[in-house]
C-alpha atoms as a PDB file:
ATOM      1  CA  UNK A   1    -178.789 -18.180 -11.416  1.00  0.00           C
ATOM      2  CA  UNK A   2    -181.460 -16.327  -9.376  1.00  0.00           C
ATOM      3  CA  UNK A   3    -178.752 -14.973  -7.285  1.00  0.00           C
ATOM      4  CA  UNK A   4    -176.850 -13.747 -10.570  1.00  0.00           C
ATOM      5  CA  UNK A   5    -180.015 -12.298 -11.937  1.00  0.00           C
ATOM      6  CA  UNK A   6    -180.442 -10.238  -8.204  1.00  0.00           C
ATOM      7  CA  UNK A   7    -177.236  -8.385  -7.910  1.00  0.00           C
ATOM      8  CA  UNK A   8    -177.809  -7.938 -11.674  1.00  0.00           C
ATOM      9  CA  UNK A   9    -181.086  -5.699 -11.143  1.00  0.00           C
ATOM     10  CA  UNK A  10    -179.390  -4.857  -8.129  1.00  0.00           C
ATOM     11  CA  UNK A  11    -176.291  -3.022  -9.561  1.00  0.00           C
ATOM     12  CA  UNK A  12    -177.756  -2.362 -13.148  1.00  0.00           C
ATOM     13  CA  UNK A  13    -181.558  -2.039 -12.680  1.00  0.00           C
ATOM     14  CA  UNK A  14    -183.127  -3.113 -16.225  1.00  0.00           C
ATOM     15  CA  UNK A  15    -184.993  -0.009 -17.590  1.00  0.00           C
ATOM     16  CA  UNK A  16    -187.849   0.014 -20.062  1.00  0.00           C
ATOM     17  CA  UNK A  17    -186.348  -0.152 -23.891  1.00  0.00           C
ATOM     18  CA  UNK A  18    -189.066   2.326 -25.184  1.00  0.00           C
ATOM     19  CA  UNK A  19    -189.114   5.307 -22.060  1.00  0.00           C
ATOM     20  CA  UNK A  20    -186.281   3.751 -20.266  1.00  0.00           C
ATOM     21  CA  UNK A  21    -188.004   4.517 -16.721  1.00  0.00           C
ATOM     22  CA  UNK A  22    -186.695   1.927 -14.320  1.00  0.00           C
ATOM     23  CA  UNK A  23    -188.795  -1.344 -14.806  1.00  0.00           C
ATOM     24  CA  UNK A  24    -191.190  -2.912 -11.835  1.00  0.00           C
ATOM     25  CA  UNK A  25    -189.651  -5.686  -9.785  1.00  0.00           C
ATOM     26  CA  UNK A  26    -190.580  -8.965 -11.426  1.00  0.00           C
ATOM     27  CA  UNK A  27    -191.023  -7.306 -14.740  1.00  0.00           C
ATOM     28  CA  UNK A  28    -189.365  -9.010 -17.009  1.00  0.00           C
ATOM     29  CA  UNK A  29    -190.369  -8.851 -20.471  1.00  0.00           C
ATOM     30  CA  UNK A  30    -188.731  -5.147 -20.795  1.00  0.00           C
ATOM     31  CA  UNK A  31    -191.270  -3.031 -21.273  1.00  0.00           C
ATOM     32  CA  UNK A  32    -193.122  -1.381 -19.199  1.00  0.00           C
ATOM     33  CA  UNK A  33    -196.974  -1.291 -18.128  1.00  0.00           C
ATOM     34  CA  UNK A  34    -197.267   2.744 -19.500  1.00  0.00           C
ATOM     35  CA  UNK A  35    -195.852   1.821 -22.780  1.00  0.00           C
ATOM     36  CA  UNK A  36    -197.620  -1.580 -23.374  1.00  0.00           C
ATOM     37  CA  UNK A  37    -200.772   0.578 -23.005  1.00  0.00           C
ATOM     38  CA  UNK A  38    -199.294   3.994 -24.485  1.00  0.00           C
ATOM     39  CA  UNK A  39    -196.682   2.149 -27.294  1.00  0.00           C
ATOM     40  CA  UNK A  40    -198.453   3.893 -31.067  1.00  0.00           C
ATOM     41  CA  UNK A  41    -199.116   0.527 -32.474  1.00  0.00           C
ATOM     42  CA  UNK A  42    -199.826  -0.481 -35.810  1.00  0.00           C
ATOM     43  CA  UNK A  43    -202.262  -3.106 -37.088  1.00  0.00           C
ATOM     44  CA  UNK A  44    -202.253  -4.560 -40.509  1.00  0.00           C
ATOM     45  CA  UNK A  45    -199.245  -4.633 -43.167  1.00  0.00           C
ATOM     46  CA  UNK A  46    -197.449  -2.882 -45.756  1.00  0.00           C
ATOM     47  CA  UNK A  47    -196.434  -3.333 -49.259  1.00  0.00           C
ATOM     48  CA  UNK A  48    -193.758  -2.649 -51.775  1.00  0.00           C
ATOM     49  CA  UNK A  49    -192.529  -3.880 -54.343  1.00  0.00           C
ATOM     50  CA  UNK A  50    -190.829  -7.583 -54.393  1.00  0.00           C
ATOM     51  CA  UNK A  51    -192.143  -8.044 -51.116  1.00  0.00           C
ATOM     52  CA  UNK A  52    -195.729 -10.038 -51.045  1.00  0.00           C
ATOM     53  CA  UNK A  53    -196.531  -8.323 -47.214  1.00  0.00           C
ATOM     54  CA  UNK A  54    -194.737  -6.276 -44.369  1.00  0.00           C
ATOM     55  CA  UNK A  55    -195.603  -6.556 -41.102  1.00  0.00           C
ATOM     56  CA  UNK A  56    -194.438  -4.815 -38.003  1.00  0.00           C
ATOM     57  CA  UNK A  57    -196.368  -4.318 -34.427  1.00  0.00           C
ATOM     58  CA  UNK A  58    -194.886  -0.554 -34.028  1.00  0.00           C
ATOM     59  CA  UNK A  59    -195.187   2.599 -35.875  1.00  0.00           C
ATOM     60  CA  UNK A  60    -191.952   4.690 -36.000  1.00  0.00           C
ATOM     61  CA  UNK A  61    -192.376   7.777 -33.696  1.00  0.00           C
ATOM     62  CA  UNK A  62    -192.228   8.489 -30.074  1.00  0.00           C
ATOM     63  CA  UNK A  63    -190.775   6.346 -27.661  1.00  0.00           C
ATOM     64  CA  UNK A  64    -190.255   3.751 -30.948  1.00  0.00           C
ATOM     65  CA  UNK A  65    -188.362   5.519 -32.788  1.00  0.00           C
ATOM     66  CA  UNK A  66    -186.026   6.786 -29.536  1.00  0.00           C
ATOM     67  CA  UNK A  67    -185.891   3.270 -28.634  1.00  0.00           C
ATOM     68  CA  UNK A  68    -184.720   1.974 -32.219  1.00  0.00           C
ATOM     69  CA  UNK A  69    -182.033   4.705 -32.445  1.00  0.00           C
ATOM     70  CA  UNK A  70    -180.519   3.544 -29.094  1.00  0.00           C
ATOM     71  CA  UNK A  71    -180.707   0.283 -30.315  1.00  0.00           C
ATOM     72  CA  UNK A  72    -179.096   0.692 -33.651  1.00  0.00           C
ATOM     73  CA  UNK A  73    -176.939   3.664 -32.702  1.00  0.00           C
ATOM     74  CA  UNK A  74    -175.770   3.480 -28.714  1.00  0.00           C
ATOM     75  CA  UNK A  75    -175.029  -0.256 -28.498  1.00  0.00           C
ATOM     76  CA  UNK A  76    -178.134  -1.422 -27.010  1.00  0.00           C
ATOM     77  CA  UNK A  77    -177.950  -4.550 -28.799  1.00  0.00           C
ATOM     78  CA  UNK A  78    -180.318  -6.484 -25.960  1.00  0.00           C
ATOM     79  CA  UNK A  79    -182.886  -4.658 -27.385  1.00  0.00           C
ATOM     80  CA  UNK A  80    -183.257  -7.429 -30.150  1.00  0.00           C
ATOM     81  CA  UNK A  81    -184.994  -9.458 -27.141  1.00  0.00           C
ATOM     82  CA  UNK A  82    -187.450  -7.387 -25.754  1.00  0.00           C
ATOM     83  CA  UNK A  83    -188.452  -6.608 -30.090  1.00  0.00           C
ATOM     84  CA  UNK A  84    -188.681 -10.374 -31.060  1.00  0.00           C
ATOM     85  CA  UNK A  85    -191.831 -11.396 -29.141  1.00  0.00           C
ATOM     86  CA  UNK A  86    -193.423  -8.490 -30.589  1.00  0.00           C
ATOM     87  CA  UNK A  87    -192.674  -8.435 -33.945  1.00  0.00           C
ATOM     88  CA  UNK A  88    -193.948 -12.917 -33.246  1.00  0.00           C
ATOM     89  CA  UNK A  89    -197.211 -11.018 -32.360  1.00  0.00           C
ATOM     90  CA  UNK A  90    -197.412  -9.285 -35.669  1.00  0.00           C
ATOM     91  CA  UNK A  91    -196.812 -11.995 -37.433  1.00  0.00           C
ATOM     92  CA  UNK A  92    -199.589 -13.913 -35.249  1.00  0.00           C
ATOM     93  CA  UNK A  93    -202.105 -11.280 -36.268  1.00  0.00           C
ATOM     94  CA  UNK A  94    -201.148 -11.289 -39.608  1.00  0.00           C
ATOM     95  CA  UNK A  95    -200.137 -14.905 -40.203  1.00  0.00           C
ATOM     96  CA  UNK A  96    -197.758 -15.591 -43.272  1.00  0.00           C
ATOM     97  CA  UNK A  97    -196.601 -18.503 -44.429  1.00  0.00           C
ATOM     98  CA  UNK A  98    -192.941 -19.144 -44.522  1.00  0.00           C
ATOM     99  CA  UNK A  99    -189.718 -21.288 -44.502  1.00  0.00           C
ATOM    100  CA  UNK A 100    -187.270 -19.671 -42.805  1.00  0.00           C
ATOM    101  CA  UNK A 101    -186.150 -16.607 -41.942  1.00  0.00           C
ATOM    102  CA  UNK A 102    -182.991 -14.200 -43.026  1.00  0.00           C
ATOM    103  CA  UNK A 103    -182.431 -10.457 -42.918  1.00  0.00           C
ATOM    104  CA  UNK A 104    -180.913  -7.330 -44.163  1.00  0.00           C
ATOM    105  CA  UNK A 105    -177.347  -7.628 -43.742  1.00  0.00           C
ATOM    106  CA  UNK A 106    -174.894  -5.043 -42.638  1.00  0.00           C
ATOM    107  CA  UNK A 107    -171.859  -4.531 -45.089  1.00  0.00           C
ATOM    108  CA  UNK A 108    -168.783  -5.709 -42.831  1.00  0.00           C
ATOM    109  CA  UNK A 109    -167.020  -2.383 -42.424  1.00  0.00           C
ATOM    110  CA  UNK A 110    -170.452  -1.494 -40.940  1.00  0.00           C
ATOM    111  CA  UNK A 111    -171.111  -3.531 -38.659  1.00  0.00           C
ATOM    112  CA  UNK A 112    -167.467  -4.237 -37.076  1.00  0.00           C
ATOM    113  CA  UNK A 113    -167.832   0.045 -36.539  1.00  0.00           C
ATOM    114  CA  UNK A 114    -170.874  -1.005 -34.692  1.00  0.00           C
ATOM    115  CA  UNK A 115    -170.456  -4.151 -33.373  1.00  0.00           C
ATOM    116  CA  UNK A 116    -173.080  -6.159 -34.341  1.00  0.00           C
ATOM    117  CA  UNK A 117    -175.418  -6.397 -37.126  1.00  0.00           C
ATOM    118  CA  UNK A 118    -179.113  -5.323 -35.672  1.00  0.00           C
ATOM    119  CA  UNK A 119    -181.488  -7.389 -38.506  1.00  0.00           C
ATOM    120  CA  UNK A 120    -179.356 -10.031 -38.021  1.00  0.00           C
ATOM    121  CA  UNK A 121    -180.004 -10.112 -34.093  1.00  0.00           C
ATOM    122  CA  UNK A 122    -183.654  -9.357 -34.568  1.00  0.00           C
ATOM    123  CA  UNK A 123    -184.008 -12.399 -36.797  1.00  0.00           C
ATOM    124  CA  UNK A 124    -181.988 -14.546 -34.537  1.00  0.00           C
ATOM    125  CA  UNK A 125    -184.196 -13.663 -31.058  1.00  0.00           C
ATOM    126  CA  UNK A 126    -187.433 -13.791 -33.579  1.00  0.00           C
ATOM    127  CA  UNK A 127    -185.788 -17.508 -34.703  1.00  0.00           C
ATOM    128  CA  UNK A 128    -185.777 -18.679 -30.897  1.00  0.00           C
ATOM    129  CA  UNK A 129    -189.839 -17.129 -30.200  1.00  0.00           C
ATOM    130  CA  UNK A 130    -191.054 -18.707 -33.769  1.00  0.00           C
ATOM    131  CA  UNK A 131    -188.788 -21.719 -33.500  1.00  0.00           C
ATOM    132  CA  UNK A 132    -188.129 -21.193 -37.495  1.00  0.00           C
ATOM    133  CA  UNK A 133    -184.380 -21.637 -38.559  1.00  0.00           C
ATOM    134  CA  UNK A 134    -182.838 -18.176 -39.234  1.00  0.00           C
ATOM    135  CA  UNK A 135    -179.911 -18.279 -41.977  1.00  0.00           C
ATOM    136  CA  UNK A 136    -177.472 -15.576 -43.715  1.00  0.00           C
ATOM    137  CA  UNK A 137    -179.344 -15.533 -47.641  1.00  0.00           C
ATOM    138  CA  UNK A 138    -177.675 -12.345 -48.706  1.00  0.00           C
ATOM    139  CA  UNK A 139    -174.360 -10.387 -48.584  1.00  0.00           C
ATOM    140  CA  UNK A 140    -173.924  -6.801 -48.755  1.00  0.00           C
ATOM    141  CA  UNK A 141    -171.561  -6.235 -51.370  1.00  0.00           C
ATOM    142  CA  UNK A 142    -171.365  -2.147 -51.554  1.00  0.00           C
ATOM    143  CA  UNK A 143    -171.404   0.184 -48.472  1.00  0.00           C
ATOM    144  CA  UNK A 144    -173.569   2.800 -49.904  1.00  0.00           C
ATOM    145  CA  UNK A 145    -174.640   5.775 -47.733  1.00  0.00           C
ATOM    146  CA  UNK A 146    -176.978   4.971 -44.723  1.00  0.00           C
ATOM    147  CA  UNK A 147    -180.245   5.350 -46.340  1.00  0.00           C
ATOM    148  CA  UNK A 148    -181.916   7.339 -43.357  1.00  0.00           C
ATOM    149  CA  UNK A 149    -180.027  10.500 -45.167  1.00  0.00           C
ATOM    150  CA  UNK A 150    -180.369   9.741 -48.835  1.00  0.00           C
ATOM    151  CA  UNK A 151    -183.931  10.986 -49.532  1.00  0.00           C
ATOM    152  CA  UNK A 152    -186.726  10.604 -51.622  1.00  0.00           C
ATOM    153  CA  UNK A 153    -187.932   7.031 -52.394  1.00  0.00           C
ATOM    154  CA  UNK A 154    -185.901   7.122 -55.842  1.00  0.00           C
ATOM    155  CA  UNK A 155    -182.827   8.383 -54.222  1.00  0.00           C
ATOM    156  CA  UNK A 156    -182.887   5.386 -51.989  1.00  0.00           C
ATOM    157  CA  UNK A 157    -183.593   3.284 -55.283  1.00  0.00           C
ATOM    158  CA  UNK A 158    -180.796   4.292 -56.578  1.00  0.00           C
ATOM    159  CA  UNK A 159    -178.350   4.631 -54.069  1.00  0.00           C
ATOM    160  CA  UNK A 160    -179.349   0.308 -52.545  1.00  0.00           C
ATOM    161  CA  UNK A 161    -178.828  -0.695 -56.496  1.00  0.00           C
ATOM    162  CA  UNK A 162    -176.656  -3.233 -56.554  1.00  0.00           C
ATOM    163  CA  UNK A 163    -175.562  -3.332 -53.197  1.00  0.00           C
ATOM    164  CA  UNK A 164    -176.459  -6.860 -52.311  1.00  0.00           C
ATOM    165  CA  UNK A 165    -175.663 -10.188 -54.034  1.00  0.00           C
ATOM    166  CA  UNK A 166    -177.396 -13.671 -52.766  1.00  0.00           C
ATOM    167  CA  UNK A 167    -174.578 -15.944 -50.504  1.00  0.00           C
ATOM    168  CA  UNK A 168    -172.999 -18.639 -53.201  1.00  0.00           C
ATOM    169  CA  UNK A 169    -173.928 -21.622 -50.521  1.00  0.00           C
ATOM    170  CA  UNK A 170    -177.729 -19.579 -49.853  1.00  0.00           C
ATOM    171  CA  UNK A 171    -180.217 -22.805 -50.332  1.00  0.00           C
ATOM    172  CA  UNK A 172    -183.257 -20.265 -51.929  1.00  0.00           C
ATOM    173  CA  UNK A 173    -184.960 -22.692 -54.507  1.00  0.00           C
ATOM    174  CA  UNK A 174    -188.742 -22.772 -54.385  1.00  0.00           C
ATOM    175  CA  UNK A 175    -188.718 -20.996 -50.251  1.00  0.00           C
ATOM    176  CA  UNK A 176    -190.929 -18.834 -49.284  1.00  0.00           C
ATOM    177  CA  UNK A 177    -188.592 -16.554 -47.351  1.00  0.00           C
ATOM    178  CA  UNK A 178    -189.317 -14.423 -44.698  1.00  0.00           C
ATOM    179  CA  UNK A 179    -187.222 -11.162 -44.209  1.00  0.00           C
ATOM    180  CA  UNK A 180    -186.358  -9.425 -40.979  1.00  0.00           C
ATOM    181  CA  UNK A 181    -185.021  -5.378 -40.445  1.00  0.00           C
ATOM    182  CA  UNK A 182    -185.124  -2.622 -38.166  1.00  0.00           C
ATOM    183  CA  UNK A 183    -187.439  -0.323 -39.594  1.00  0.00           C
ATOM    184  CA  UNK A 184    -189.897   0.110 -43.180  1.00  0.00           C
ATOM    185  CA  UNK A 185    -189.837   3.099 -44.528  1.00  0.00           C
ATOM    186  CA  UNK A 186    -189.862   3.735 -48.338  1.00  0.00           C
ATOM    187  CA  UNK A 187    -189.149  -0.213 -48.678  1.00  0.00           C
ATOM    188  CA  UNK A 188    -186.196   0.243 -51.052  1.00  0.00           C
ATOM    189  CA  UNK A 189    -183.517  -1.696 -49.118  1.00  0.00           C
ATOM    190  CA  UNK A 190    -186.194  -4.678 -48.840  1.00  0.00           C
ATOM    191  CA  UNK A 191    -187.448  -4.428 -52.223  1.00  0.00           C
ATOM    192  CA  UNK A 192    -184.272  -4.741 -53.600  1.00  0.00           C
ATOM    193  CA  UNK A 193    -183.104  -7.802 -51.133  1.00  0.00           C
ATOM    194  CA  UNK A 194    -186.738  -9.380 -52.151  1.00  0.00           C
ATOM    195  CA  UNK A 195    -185.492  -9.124 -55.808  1.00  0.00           C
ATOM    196  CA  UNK A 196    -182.353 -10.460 -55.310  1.00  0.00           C
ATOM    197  CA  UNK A 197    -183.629 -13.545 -53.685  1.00  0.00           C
ATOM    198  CA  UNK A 198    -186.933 -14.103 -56.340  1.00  0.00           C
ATOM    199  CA  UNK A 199    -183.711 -14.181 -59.292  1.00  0.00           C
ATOM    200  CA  UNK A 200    -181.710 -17.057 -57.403  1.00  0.00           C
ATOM    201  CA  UNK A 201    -184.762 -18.981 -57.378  1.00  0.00           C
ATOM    202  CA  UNK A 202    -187.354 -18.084 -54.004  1.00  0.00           C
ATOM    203  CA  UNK A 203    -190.803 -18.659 -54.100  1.00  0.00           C
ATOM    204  CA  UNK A 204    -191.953 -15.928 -52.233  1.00  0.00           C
ATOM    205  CA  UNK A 205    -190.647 -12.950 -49.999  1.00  0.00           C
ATOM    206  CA  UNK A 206    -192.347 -11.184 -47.058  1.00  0.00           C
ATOM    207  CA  UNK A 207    -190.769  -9.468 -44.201  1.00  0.00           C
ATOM    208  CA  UNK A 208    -191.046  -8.416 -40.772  1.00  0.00           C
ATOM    209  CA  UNK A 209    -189.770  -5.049 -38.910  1.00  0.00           C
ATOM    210  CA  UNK A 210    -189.713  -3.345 -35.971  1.00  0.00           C
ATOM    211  CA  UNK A 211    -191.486  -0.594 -36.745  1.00  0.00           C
ATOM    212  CA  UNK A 212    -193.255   1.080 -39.984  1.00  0.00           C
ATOM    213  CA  UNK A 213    -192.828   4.873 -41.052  1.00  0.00           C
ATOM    214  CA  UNK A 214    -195.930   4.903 -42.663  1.00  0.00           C
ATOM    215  CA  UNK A 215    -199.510   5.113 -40.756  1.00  0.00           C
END
């Protein structure tokens, strides 16, 4: 395995996922020592409606936000890795109390175009830090337009409406859920998950994210 792991670096050095300059030799966490000093952090959580907190250990600019668009956008799907422990960190500093964990699903058409759904990796590597089962809870039953170009925080109201419906075998009743995506921004898409999941029966939602638009 060490071996494998050498001609690894060897023939594909591993980069940083936020700057993407070439990592230090036994660095192995993926980031690197500029960005965990230079990374614009964010401390505390969000709100919005449905949702009782949002955490996330990044703000969305900079490096951040490159890094997140590679991720989501230019198959960098590894990326969910290097997130997890720090989105576990969040969640240390802001402890919440929860059941298990799901996340924001992709609509199918979606996600085979990209190849994997990125909330559901995020909440799969953030399963294996927190050692908290991660399960599908929702289904997204529209493909409405990406929300990144819809607008306002109505528009993307009313263009998520309806979009997702709770799983038929989802086990919700009296959990406190806790929800995983990419990136908060006017909280639509998680509001209206949180919603779906408080009508089949959950106690409580909060979620986690990457990153946070909002300072």
């Amino acid at each position: 395995m060490k071996l494998h792991r050498f001609l690894l670096n060897l023939f594909f050095p591993p980069r940083c996922v936020f700057c993407h300059e070439l990592l230090p030799l036994r660095e192995e966490n993926g980031i690197c020592p500029h960005c965990e000093k230079t990374l614009p952090r964010f401390h505390g959580t969000e709100k919005t409606e449905f949702v009782e907190r949002v955490v996330a250990p990044f703000r969305y600019e900079a490096a951040v936000r490159d890094s997140l668009r590679r991720y989501k956008f230019g198959g960098r799907s590894f990326y969910a890795s290097v997130y997890a422990p720090c989105m576990a960190e969040a969640l240390r500093e802001n402890p919440i109390a929860f059941d298990v964990i799901s996340w924001v699903p992709l609509h199918p058409r979606r996600r085979r175009s990209r190849g994997y759904d990125q909330a559901e990796l995020l909440a799969r590597a953030l399963s294996a830090e927190l050692g908290t089962e991660a399960v599908p809870l929702l289904r997204k039953q529209r493909n409405a337009a990406p929300q990144s170009g819809t607008g306002d925080a109505a528009a993307r109201r009313a263009n998520i409406s309806g979009c997702y419906a709770i799983l038929p075998d989802a086990a919700v009743e009296g959990r406190r859920v806790l929800l995983v995506d990419d990136i908060f921004t006017t909280g639509a898409t998680l509001s209206e998950c949180a919603r779906i999941l408080l009508m089949a029966g959950c106690e409580e939602v909060s979620a986690v994210t990457v990153a946070t638009a909002h300072r």
